[in-house]
Protein backbone atom coordinates (compact mmCIF):
# COMPACT_ATOMS: atom_id res chain seq x y z
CA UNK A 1 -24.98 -9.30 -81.31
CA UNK A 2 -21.35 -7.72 -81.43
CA UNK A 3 -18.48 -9.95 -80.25
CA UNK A 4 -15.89 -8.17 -78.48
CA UNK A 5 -12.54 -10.17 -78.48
CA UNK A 6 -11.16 -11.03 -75.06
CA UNK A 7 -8.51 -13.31 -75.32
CA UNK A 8 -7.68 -12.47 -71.66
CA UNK A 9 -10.59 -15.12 -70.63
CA UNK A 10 -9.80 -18.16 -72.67
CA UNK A 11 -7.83 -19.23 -68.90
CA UNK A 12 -11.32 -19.44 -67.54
CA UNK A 13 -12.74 -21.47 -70.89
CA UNK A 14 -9.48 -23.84 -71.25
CA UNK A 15 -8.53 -26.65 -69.00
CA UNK A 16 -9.25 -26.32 -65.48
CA UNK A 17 -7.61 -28.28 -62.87
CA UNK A 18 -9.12 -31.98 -61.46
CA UNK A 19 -11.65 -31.86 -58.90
CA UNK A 20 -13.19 -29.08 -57.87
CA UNK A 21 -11.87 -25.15 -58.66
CA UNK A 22 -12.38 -24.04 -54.83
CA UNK A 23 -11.38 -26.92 -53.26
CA UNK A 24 -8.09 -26.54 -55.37
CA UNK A 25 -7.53 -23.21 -54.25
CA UNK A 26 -8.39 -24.20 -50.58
CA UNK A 27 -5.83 -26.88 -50.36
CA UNK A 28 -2.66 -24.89 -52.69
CA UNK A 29 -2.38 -21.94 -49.97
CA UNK A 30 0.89 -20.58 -51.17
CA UNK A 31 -0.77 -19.20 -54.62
CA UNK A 32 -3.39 -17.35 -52.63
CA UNK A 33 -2.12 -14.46 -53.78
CA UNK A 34 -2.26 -15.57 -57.86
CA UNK A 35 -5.43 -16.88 -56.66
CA UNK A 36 -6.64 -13.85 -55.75
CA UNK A 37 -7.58 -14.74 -52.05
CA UNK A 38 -9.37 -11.84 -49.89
CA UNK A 39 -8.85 -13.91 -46.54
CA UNK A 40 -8.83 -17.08 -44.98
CA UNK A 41 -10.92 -18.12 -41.85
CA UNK A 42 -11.47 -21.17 -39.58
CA UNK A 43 -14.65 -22.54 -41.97
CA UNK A 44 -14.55 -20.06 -45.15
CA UNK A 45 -12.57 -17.85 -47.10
CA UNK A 46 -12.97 -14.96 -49.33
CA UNK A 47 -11.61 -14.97 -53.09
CA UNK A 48 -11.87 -12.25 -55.71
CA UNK A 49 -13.74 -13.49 -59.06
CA UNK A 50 -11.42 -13.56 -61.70
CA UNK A 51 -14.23 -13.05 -64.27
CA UNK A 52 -16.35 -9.71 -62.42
CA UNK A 53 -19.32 -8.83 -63.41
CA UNK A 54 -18.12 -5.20 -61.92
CA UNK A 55 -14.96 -4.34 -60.48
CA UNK A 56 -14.32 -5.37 -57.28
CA UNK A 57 -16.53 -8.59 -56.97
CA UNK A 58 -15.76 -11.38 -55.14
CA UNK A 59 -16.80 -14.49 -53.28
CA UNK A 60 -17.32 -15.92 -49.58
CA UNK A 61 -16.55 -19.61 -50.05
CA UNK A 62 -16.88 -22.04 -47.22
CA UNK A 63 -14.28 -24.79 -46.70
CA UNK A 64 -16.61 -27.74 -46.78
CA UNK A 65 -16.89 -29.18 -50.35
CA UNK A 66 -21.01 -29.02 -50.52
CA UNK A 67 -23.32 -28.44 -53.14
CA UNK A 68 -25.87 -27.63 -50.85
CA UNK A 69 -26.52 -24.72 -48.30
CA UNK A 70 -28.48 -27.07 -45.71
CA UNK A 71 -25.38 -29.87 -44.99
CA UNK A 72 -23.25 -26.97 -43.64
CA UNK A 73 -22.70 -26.58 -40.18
CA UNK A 74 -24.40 -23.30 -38.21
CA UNK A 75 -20.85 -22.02 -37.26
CA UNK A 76 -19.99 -22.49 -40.97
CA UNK A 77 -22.91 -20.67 -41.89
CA UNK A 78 -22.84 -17.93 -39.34
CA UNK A 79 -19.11 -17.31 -40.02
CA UNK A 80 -19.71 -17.16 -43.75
CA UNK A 81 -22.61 -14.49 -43.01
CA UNK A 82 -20.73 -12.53 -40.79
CA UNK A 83 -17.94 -12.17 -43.98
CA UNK A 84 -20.74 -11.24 -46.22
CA UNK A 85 -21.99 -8.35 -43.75
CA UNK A 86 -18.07 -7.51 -43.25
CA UNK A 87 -17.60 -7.67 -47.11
CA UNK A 88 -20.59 -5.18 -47.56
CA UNK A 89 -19.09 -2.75 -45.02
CA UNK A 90 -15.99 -3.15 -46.62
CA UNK A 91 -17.16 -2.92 -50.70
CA UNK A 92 -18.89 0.37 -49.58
CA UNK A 93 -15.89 1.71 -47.15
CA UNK A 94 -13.28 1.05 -49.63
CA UNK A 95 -14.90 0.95 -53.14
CA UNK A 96 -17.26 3.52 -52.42
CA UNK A 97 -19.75 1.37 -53.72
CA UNK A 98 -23.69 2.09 -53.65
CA UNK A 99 -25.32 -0.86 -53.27
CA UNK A 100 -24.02 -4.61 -53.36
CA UNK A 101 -25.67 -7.36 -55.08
CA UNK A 102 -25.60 -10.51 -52.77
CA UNK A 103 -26.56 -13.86 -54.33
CA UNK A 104 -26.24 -17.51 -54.58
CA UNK A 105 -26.54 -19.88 -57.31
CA UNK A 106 -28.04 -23.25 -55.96
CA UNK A 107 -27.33 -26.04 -58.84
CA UNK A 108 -26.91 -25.15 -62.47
CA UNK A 109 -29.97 -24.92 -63.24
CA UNK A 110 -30.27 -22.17 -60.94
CA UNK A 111 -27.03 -20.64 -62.93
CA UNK A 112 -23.95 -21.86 -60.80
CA UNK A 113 -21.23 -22.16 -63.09
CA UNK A 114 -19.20 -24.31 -60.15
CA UNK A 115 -22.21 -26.02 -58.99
CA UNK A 116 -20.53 -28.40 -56.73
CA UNK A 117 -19.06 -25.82 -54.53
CA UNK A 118 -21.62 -23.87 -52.90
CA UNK A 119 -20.47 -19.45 -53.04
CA UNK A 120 -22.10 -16.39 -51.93
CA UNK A 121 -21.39 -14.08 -54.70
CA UNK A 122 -21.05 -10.02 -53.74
CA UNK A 123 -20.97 -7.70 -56.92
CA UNK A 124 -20.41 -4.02 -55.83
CA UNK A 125 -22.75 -1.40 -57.84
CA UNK A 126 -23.22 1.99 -58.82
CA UNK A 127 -25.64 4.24 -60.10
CA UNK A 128 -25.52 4.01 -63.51
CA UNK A 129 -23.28 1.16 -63.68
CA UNK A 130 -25.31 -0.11 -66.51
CA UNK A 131 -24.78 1.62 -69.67
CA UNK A 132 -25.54 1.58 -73.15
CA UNK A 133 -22.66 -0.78 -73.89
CA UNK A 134 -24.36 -3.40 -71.83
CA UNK A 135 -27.72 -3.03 -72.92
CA UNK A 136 -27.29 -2.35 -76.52
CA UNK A 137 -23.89 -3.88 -77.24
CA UNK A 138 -24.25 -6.97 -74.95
CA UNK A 139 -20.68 -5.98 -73.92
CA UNK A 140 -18.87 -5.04 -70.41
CA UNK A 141 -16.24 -2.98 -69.64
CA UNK A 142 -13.91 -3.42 -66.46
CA UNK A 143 -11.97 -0.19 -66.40
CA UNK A 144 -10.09 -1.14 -63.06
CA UNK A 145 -7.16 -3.07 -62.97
CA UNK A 146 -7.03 -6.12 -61.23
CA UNK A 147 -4.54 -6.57 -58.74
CA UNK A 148 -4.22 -3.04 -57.06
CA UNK A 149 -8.43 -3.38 -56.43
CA UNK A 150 -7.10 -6.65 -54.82
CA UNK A 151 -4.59 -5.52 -52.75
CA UNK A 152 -6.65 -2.42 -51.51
CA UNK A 153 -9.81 -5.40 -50.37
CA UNK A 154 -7.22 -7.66 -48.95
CA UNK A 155 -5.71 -5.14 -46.94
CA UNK A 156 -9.31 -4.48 -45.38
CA UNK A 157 -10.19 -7.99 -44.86
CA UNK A 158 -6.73 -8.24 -43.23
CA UNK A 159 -8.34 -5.67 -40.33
CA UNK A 160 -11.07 -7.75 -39.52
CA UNK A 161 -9.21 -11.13 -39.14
């Protein structure tokens, strides 16, 4: 395999803070914006992932530090899957994306890499999104820069809150 050298990830490999990474962001609301938060509701809140697996991707995150799906409350689940609907609508609308991956990790064994913290993950696609330089290289390429994809989201969550 070919190593490509991003140094631009070692943040996400080097110390992270005590406690738990979402539960951080949901208590420091004034760095929402270097946090890359989408929105903010009464039980969750939306958050772009800093590490995409395409452009664009982000999370619906409820506030209730909970590794698992059945202690949340129904209006904390129905308000998270009413963002996940809205975040389809808007990944399509604004992205012009052609399908959206929706998934959850349940544990680490199940691949969460923040297990603790239970997070719908949506990843917008495209047809053809996955190239050679993924399959043969083992290697992706984001080609869109960060924060104007994040401002353009934000401003469409913004619509619906």
């Amino acid at each position: 395999m070919e190593h490509l050298c991003a140094p631009w990830r070692s943040e996400y490999f080097g110390s992270k803070p005590d406690g738990c990474v979402f539960c951080n962001i949901i208590n420091h609301p004034e760095n929402d914006d270097k946090a890359g938060v989408l929105f903010r509701a009464k039980y969750c809140f939306g958050i772009m992932n800093l590490y995409p697996y395409t452009p664009g991707h982000f999370m619906v995150i409820p506030l209730k530090h909970t590794d698992k799906i059945e202690d949340l409350q129904d209006n904390t689940w129905l308000e998270m899957s009413r963002f996940v609907r809205e975040g389809v609508k808007i990944l399509k609308n604004e992205l012009h994306a052609e399908g959206v991956n929706i998934g959850m990790n349940l544990g680490a064994a199940a691949g969460a890499g923040i297990a603790e913290h239970v997070h719908y993950h949506l990843v917008p696609r495209w047809s053809r999104d996955t190239n050679f330089i993924t399959t043969i290289s083992d290697v992706r390429v984001n080609g869109v820069p960060f924060h104007p994809l994040f401002e353009k989201l934000k401003k469409a969550f913004s619509a619906i809150i």
